[in-house]
Protein backbone atom coordinates (compact mmCIF):
# COMPACT_ATOMS: atom_id res chain seq x y z
CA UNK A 1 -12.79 -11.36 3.53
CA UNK A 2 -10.56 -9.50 6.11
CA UNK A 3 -12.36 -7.36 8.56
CA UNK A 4 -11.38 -4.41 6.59
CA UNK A 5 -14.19 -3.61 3.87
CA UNK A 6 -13.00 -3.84 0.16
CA UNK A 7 -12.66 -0.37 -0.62
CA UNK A 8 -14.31 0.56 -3.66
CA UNK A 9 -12.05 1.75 -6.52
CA UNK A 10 -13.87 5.01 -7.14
CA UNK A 11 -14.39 6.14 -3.44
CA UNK A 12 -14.84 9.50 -2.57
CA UNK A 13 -13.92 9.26 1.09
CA UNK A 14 -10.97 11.48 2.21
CA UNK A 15 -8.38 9.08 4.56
CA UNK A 16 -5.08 9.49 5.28
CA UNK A 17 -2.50 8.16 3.55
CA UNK A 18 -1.71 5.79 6.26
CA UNK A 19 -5.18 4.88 6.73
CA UNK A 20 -5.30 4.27 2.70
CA UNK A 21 -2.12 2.48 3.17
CA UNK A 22 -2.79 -0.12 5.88
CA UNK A 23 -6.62 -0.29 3.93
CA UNK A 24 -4.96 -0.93 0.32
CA UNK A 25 -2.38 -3.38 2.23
CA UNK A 26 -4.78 -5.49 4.44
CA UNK A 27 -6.95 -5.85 1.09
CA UNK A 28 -3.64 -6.82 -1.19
CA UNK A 29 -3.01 -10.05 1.40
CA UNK A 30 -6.65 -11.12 1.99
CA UNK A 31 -6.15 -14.62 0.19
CA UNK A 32 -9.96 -13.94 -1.05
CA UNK A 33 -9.13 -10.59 -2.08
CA UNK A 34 -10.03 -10.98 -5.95
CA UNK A 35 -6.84 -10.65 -8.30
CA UNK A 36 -8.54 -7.61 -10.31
CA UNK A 37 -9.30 -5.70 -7.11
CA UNK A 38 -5.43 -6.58 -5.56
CA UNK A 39 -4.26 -5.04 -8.75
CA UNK A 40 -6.71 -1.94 -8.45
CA UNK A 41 -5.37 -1.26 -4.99
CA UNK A 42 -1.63 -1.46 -6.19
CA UNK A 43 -1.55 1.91 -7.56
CA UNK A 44 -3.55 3.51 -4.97
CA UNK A 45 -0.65 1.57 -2.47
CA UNK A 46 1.61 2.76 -4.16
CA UNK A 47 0.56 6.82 -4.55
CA UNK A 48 0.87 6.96 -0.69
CA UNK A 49 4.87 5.84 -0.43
CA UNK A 50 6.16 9.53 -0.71
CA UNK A 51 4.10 10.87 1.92
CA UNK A 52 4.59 8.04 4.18
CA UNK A 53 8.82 8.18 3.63
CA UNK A 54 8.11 12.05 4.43
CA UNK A 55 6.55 11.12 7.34
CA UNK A 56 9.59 8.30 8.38
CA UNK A 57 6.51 5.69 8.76
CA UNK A 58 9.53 3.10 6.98
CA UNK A 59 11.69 4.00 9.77
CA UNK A 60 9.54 3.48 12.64
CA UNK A 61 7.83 0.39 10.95
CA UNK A 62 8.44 -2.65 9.32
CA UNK A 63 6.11 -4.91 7.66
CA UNK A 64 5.74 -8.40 8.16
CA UNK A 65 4.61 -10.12 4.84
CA UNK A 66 8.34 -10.48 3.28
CA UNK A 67 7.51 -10.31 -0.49
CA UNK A 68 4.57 -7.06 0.45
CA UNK A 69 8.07 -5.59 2.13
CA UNK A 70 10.39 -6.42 -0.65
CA UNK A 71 8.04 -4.54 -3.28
CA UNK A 72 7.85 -1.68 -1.29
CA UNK A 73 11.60 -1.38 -0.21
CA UNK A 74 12.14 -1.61 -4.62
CA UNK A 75 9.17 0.74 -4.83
CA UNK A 76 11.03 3.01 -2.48
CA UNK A 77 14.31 2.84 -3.38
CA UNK A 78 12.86 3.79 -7.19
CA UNK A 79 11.26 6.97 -5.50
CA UNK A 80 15.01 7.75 -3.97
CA UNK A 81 16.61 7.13 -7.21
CA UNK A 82 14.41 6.88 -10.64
CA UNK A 83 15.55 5.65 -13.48
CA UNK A 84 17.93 3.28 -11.97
């Protein structure tokens, strides 16, 4: 398990989006990271893009793990441009 805590899927606990973010990420590429909890984090991941491309976090940062990167860049680019 990484040194970040699995976050429990029903928590209470008011972060901020970037701490949710780098939480929800560090969880998703922990190899012993359960697949059912990876997929519970997805959507949490994923409800924090808008306010972190408000914020330019993208700009200033990139990530490492290629294929975590690639989703988010589609992820992104979907937020810039639904229905494409």
């Amino acid at each position: 398990m990484s040194p970040i805590q699995l976050i429990s899927v029903k928590t209470d606990i008011s972060k901020s989006p970037l701490e949710t973010f780098v939480a929800c990420a560090h969880q998703m590429l922990d190899p012993a990271t359960p697949e059912a909890v990876r997929r519970a984090m997805e959507p949490r991941l994923l409800a924090q893009l808008p306010t972190l491309r408000a914020l330019g976090v993208f700009d200033l940062f990139e990530l490492r793990d290629a294929a975590l990167r690639t989703w988010l860049n589609d992820e992104l680019a979907e937020l810039v441009s639904p229905g494409r």
